[in-house]
N, C-alpha and C. Protein backbone atom coordinates (compact mmCIF):
# COMPACT_ATOMS: atom_id res chain seq x y z
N UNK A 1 0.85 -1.17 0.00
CA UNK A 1 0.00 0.00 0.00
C UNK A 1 0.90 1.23 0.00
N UNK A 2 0.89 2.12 -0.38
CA UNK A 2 1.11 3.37 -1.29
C UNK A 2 0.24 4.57 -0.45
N UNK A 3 1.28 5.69 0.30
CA UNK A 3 0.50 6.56 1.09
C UNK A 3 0.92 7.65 0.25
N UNK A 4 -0.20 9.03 -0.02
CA UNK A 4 0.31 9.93 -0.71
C UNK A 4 -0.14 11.20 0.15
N UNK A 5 0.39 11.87 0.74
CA UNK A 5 -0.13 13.17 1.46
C UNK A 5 -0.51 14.73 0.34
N UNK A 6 -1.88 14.36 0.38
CA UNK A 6 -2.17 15.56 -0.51
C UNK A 6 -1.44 17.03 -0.64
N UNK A 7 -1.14 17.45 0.78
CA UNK A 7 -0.70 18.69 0.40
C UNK A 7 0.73 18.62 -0.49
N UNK A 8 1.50 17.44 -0.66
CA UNK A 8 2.46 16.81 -1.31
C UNK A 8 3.27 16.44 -2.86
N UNK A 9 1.28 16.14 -3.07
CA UNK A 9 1.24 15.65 -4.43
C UNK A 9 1.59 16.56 -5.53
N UNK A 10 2.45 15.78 -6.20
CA UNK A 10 2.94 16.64 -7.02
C UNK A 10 2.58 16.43 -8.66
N UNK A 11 1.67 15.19 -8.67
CA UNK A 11 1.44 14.58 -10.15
C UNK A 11 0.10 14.40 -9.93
N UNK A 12 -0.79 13.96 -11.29
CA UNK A 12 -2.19 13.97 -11.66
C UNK A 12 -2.69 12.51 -11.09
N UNK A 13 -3.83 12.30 -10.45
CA UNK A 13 -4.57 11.19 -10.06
C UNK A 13 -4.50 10.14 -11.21
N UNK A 14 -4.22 10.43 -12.15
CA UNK A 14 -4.38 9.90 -13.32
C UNK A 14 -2.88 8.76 -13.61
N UNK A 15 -1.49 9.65 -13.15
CA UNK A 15 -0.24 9.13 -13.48
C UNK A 15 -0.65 8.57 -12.23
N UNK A 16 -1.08 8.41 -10.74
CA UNK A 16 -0.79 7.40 -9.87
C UNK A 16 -1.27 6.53 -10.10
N UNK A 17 -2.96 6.17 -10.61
CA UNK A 17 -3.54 5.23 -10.68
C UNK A 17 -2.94 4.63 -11.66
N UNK A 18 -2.16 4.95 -12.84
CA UNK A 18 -1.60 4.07 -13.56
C UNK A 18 -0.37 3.09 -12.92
N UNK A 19 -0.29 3.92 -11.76
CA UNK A 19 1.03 3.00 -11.14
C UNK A 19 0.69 1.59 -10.12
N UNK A 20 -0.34 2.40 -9.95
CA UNK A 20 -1.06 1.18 -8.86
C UNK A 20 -1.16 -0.11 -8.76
N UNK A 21 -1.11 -0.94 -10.08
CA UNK A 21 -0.83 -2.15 -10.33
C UNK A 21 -1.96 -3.08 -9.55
N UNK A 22 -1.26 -4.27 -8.61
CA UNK A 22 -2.71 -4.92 -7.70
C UNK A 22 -2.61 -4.08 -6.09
N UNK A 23 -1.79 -3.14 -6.11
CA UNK A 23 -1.98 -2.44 -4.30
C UNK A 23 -2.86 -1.21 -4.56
N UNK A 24 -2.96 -0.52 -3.53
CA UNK A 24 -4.10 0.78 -3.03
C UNK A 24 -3.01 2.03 -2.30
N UNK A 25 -3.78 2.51 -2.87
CA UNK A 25 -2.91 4.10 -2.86
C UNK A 25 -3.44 4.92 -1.93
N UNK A 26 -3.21 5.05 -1.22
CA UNK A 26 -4.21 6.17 0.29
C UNK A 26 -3.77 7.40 0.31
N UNK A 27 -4.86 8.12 -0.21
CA UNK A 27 -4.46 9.36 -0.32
C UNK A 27 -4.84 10.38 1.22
N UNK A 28 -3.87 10.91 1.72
CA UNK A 28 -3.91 11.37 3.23
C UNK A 28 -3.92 12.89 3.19
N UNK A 29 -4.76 13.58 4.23
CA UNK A 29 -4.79 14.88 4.52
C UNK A 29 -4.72 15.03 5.87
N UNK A 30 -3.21 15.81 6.59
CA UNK A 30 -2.61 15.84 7.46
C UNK A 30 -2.13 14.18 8.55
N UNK A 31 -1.68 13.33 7.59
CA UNK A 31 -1.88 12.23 7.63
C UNK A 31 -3.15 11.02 7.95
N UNK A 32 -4.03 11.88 7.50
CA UNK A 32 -5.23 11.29 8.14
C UNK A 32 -5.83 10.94 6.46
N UNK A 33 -6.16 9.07 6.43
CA UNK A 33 -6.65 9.26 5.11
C UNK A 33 -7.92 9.52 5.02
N UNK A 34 -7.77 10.27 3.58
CA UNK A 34 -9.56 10.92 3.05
C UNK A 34 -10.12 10.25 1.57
N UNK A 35 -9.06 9.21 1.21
CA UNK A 35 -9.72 8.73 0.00
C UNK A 35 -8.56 7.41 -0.53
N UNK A 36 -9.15 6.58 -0.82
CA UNK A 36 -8.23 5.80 -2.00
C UNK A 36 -8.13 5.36 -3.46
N UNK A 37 -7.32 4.54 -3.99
CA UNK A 37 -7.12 4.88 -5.42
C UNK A 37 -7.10 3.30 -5.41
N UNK A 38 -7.82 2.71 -6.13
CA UNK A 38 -7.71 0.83 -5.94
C UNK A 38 -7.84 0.16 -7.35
N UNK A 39 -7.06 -0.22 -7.70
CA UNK A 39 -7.38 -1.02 -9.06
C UNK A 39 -8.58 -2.13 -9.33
N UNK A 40 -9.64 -1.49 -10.19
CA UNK A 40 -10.31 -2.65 -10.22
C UNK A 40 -10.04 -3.88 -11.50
N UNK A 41 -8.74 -4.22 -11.52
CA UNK A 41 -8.53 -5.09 -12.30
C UNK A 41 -9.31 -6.53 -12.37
N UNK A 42 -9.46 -7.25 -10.79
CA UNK A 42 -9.73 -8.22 -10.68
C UNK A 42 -11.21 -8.32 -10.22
N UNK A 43 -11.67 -7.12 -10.39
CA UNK A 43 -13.18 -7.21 -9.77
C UNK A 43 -14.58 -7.04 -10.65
N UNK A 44 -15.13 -8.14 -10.53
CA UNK A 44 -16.22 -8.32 -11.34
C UNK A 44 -17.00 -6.72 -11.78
N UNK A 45 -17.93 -6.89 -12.55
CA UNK A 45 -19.26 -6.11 -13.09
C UNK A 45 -20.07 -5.95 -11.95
N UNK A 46 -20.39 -6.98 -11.86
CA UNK A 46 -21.59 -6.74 -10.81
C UNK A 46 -21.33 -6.84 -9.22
N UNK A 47 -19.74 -6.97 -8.69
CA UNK A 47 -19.23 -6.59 -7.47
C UNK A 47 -19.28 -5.37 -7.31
N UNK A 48 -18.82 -4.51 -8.73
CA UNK A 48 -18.61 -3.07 -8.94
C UNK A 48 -19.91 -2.35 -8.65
N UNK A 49 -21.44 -2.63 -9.46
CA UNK A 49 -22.05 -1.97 -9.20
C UNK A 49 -22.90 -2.25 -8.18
N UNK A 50 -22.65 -3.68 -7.17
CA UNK A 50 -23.60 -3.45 -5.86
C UNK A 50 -22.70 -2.92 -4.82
N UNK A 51 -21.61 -2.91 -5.07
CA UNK A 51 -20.67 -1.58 -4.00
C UNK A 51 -20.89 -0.27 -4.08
N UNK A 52 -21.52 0.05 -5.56
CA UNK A 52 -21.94 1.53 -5.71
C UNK A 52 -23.10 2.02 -5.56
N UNK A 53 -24.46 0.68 -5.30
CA UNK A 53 -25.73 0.78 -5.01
C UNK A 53 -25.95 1.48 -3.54
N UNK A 54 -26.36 2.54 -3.89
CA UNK A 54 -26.61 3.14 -2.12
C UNK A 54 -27.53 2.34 -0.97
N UNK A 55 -28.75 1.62 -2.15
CA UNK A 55 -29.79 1.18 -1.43
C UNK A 55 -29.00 -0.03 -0.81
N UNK A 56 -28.07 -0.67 -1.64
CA UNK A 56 -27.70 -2.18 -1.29
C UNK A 56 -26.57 -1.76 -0.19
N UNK A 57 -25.82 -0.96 -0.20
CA UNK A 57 -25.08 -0.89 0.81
C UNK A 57 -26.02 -0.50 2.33
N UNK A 58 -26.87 0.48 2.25
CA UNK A 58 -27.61 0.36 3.52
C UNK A 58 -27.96 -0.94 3.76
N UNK A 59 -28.52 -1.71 3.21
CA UNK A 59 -28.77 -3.23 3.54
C UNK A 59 -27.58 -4.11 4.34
N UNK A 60 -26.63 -3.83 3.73
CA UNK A 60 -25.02 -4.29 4.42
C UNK A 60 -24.73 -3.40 5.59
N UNK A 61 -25.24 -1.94 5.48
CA UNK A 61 -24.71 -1.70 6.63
C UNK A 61 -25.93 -1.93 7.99
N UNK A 62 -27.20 -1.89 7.33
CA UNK A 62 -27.88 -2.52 8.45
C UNK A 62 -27.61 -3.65 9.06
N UNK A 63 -27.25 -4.58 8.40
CA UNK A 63 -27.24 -6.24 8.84
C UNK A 63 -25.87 -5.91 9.66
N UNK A 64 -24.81 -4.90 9.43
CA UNK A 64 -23.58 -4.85 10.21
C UNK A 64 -23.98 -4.42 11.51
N UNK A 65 -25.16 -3.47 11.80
CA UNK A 65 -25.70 -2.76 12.73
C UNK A 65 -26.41 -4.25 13.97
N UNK A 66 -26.87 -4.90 13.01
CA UNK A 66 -27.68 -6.07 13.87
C UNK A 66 -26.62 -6.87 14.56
N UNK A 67 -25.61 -7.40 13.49
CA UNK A 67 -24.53 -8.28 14.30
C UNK A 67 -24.30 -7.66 15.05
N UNK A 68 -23.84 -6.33 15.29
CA UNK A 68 -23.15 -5.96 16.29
C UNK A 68 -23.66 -5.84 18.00
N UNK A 69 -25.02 -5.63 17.34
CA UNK A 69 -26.62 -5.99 18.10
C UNK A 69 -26.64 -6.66 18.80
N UNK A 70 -25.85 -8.30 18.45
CA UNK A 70 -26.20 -9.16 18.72
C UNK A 70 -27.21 -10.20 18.44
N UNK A 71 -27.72 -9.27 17.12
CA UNK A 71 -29.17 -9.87 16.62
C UNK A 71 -28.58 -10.92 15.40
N UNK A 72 -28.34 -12.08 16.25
CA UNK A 72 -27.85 -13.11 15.12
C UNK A 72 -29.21 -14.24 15.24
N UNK A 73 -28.38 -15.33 14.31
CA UNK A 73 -29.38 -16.73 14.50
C UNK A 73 -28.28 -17.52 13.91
N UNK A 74 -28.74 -19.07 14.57
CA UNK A 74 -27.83 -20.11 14.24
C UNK A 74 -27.91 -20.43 12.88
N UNK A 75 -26.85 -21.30 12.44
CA UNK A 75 -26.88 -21.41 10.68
C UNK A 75 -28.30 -22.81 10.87
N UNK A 76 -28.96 -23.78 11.77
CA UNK A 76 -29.89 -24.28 12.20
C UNK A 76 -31.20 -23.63 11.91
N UNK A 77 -31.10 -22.32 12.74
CA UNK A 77 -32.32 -21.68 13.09
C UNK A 77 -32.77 -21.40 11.82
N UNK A 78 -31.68 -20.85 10.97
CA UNK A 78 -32.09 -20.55 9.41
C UNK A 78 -32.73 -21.34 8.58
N UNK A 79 -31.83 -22.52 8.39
CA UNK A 79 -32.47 -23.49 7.45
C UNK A 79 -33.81 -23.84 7.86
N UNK A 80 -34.06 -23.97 9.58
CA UNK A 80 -36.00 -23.78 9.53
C UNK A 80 -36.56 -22.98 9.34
N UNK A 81 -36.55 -21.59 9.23
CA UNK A 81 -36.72 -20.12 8.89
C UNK A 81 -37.06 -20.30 7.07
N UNK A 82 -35.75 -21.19 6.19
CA UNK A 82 -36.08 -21.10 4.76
C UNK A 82 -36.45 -22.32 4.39
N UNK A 83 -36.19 -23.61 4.64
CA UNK A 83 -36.45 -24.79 4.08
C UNK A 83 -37.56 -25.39 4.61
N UNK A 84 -38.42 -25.95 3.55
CA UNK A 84 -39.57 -26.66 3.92
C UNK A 84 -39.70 -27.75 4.55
């Protein structure tokens, strides 16, 4: 991984991401990062656009909200929950 401190940068978003290869580039403001630069070489179509779905990510981040909750169920409880 590849840290770049904005007030720093001295080249176009454009020449880093070409450098990026398979690592991630963290771009930092007062060392604190505010954004990254990630190659999507290896990542599907449709990984791409349900990471960019707003609605689908609230869904992920709700269910993150429940685990944390504690609001689980056994992998058991499920299969009686879906299977007939």
């Amino acid at each position: 991984m590849k840290t770049i401190e904005l007030s720093t940068a001295t080249r176009s978003l454009a020449e880093y991401a070409s450098e990026i290869g398979d690592e991630m580039v963290v771009l930092t403001d007062h060392s604190k990062p505010v954004a990254a630069i990630v190659s999507l070489k290896h990542v599907d179509s449709e990984s791409l656009a349900l990471s960019m779905n707003a609605e689908f990510m609230e869904i992920i981040a709700q269910a993150r909200r429940e685990v944390a909750a504690g609001h689980v169920i056994t992998l058991d409880e499920m299969k009686r929950a879906v299977l007939p």
